[in-house]
C-alpha atoms as a PDB file:
ATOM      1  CA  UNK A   1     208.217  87.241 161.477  1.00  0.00           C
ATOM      2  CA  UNK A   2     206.952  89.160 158.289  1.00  0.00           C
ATOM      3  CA  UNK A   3     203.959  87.542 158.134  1.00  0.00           C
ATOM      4  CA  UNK A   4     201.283  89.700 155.749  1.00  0.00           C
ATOM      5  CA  UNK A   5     203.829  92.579 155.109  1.00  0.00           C
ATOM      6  CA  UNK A   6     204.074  93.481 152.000  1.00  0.00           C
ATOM      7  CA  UNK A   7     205.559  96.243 151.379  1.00  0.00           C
ATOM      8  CA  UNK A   8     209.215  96.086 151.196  1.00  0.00           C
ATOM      9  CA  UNK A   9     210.986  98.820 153.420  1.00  0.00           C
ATOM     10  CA  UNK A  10     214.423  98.860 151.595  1.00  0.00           C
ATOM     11  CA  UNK A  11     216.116 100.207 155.043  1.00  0.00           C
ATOM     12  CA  UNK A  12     214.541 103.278 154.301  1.00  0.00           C
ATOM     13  CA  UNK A  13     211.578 105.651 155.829  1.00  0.00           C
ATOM     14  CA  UNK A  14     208.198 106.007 154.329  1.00  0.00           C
ATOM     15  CA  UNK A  15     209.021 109.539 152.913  1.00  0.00           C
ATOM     16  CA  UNK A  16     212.201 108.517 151.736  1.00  0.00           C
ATOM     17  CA  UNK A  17     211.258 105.260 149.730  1.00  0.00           C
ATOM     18  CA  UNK A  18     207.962 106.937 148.202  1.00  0.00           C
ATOM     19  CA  UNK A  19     210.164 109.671 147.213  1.00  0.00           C
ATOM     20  CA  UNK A  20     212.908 106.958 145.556  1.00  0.00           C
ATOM     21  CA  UNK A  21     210.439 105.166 143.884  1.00  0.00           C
ATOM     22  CA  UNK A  22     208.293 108.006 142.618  1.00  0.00           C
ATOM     23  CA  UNK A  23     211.741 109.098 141.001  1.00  0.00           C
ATOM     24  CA  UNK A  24     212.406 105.383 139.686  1.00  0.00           C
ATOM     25  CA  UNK A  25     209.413 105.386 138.584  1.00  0.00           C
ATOM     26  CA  UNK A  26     209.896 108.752 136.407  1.00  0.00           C
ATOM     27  CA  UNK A  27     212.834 107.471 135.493  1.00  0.00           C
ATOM     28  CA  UNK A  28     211.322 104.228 134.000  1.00  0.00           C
ATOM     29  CA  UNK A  29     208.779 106.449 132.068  1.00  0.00           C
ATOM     30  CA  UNK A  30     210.961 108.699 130.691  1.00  0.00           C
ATOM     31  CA  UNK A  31     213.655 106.228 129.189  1.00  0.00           C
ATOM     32  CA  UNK A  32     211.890 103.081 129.095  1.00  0.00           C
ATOM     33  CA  UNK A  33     214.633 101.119 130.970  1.00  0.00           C
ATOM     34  CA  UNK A  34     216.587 101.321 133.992  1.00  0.00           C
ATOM     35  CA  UNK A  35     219.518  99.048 135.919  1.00  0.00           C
ATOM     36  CA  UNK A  36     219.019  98.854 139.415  1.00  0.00           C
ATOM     37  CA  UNK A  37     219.239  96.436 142.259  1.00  0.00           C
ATOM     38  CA  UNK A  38     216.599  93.351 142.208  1.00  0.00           C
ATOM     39  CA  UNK A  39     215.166  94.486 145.833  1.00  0.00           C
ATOM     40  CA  UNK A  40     214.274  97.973 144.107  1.00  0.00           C
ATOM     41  CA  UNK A  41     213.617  96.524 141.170  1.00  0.00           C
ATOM     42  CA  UNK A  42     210.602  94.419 142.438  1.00  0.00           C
ATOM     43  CA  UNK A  43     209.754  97.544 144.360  1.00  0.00           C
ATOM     44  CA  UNK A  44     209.355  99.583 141.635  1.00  0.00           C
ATOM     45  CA  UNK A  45     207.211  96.593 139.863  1.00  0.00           C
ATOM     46  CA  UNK A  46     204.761  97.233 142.273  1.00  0.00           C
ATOM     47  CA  UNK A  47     205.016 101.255 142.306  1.00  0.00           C
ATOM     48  CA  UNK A  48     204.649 102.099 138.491  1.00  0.00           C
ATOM     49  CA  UNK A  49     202.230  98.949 137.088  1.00  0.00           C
ATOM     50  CA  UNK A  50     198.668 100.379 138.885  1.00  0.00           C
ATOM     51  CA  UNK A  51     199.870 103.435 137.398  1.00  0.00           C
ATOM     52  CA  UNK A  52     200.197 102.198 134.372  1.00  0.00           C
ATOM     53  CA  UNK A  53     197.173 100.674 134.429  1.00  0.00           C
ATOM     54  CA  UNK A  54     195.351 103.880 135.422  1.00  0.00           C
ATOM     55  CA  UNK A  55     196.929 105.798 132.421  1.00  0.00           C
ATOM     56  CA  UNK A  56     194.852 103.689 129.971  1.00  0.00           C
ATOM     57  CA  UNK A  57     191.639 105.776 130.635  1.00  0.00           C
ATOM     58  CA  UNK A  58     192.598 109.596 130.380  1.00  0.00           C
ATOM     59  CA  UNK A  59     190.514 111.396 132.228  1.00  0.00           C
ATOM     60  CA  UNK A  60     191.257 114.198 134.464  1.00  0.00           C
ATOM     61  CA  UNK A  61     190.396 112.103 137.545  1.00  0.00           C
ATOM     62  CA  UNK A  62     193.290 109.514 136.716  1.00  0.00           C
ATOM     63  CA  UNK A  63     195.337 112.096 135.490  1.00  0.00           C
ATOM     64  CA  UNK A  64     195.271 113.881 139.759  1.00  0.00           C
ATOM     65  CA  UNK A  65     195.570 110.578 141.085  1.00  0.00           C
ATOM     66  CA  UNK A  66     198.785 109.161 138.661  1.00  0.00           C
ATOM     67  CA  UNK A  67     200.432 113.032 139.539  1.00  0.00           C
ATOM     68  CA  UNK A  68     199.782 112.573 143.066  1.00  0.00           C
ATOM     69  CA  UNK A  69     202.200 109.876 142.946  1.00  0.00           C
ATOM     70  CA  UNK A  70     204.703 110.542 140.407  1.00  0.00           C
ATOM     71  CA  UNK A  71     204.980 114.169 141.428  1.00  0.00           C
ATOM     72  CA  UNK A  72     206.518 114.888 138.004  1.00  0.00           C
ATOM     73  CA  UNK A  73     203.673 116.523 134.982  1.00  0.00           C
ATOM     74  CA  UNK A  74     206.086 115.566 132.430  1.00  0.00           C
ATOM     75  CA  UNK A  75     206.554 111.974 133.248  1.00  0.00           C
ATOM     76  CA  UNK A  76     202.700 111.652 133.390  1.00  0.00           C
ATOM     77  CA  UNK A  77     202.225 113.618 130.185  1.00  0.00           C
ATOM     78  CA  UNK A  78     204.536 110.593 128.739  1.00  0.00           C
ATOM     79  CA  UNK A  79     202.835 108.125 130.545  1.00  0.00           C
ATOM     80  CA  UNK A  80     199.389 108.756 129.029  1.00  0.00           C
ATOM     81  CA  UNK A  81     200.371 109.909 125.679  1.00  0.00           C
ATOM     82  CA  UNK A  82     202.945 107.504 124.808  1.00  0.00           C
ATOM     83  CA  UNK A  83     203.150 104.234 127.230  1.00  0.00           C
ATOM     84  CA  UNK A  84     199.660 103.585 127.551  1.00  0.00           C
ATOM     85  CA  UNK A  85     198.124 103.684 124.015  1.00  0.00           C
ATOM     86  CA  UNK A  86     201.270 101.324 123.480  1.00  0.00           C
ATOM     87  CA  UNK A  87     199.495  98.547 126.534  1.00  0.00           C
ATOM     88  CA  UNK A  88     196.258  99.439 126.047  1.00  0.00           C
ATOM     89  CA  UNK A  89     195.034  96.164 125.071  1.00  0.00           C
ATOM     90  CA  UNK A  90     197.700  94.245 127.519  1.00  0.00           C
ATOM     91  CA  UNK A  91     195.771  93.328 130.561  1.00  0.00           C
ATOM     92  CA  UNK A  92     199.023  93.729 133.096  1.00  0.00           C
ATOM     93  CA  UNK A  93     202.580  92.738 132.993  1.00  0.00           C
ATOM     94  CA  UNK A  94     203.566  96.057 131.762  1.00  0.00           C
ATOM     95  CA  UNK A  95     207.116  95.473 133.298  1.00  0.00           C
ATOM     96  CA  UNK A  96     209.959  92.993 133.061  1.00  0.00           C
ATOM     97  CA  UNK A  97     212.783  92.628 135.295  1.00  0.00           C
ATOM     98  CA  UNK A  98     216.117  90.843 133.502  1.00  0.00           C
ATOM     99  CA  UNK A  99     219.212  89.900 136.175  1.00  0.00           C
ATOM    100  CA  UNK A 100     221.943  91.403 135.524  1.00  0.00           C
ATOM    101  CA  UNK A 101     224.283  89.404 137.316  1.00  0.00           C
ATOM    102  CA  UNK A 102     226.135  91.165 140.740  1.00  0.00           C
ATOM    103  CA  UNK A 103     227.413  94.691 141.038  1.00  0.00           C
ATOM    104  CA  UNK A 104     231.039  95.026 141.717  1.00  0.00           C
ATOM    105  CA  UNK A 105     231.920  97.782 144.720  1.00  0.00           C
ATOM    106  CA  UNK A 106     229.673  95.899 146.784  1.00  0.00           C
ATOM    107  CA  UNK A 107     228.019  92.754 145.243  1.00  0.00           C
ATOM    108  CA  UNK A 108     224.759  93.618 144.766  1.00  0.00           C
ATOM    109  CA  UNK A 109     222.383  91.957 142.952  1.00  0.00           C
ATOM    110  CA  UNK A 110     221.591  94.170 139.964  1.00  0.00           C
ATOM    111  CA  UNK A 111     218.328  94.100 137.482  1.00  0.00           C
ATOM    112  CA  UNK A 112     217.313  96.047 134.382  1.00  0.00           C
ATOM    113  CA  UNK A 113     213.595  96.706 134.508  1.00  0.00           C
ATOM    114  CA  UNK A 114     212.010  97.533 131.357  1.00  0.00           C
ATOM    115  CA  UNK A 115     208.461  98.715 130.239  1.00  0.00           C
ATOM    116  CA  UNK A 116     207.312  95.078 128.028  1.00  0.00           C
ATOM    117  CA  UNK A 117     206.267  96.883 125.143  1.00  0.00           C
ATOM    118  CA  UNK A 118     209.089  99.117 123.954  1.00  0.00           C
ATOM    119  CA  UNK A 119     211.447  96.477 123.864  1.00  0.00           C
ATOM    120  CA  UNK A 120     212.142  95.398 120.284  1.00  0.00           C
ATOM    121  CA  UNK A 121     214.523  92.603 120.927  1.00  0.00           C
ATOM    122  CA  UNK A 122     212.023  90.318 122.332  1.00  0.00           C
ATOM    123  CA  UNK A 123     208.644  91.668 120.656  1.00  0.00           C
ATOM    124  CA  UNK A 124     209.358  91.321 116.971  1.00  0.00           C
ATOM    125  CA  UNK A 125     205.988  90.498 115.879  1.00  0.00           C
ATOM    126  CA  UNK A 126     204.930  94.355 117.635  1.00  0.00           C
ATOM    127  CA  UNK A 127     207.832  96.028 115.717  1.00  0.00           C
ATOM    128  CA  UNK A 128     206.070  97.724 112.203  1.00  0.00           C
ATOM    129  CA  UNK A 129     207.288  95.317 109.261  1.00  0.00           C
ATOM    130  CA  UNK A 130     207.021  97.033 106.154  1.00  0.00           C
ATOM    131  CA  UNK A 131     205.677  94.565 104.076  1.00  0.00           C
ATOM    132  CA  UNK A 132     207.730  93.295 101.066  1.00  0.00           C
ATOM    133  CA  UNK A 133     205.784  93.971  97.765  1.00  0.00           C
ATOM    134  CA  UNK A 134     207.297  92.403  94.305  1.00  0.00           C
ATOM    135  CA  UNK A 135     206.385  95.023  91.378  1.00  0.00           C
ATOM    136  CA  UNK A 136     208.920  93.348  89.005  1.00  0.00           C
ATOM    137  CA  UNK A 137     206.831  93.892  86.156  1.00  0.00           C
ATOM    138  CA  UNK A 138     206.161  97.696  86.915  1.00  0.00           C
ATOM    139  CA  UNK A 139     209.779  98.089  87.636  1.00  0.00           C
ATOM    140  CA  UNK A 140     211.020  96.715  84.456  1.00  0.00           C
ATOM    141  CA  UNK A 141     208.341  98.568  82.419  1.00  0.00           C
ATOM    142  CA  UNK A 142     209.683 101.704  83.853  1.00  0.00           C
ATOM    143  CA  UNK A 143     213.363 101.296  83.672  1.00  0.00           C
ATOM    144  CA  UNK A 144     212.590  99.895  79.875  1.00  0.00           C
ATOM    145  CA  UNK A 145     210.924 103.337  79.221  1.00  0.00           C
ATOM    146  CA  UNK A 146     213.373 105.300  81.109  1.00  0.00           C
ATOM    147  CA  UNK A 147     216.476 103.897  79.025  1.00  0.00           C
ATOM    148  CA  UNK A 148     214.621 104.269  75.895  1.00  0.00           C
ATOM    149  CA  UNK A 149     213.943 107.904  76.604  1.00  0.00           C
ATOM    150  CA  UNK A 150     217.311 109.053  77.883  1.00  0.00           C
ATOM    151  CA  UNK A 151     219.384 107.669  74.733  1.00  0.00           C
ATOM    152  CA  UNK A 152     217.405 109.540  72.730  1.00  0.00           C
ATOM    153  CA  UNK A 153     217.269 112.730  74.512  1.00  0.00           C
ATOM    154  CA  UNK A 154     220.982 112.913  74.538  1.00  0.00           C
ATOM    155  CA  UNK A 155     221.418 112.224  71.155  1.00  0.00           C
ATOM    156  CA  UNK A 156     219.188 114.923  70.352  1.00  0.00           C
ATOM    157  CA  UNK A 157     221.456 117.016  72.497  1.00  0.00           C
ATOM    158  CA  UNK A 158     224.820 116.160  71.120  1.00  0.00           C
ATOM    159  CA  UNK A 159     222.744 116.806  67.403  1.00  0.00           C
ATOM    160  CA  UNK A 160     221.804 120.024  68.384  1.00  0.00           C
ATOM    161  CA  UNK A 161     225.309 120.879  69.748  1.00  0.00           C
ATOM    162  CA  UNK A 162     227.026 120.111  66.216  1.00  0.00           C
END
């Protein structure tokens, strides 16, 4: 019985699956999205999201404790300059695992897992809308003036020319 275990091993040993999911994890960072299996997947979930959750106060202190994990500086420079002024004012659920459906060579379960907030599909309302102005009146003013002045301009031209 697995009774109050909760890490999942993945058939691996301890060095091996912190150094998987530190990768993962880097992985995730750096492009935002990754397809793996569900079982690594919800892994992972658990892996990067205290992370994440440390990166939104920068301070060296956070900084040691998020590289101590990740083992990468250029994942954690991403992580705290990018990713978390992004969730800063999400209070968790900084990840989403979608099913994929099952892998072929071996049917596998497979899952993207995505970072919630750089996904513009299903956050349109976070996307930057440029608002739509109507200036019709300026507009026409302009192009009014503008026609006026080029006929005469090349008039004076062709006049000239003669």
């Amino acid at each position: 019985m697995r009774h109050g275990k909760k890490v999942n091993h993945l058939s691996r040993k301890t060095g091996h699956r912190k150094s998987m999911l530190a990768n993962m994890a880097c992985s995730l960072i750096e492009h935002k999205r990754i397809n793996t299996t569900v079982a690594k997947a919800k892994a992972l979930k658990q892996f990067v999201e205290p992370l994440v959750t440390k990166s939104k106060t920068d301070d060296t202190n956070n900084r040691r404790v998020v590289f101590s994990y990740l083992r990468d500086k250029y994942a954690v420079t991403e992580l705290f300059r990018e990713v978390a002024p992004k969730v800063g004012d999400r209070p968790g659920g900084y990840t989403r695992i979608i099913k994929l459906g099952n892998r072929l060579g071996d049917n596998a379960e497979m899952a993207m897992i995505e970072l919630v907030d750089f996904n513009d599909l299903y956050n349109p309302g976070k996307k930057e809308v440029k608002k739509a102005t109507t200036r019709r009146g300026r507009k026409k003013a302009d192009a009014t003036t503008t026609e006026t002045v080029e006929p005469t301009t090349s008039t004076e031209s062709t006049e000239t020319n003669e």
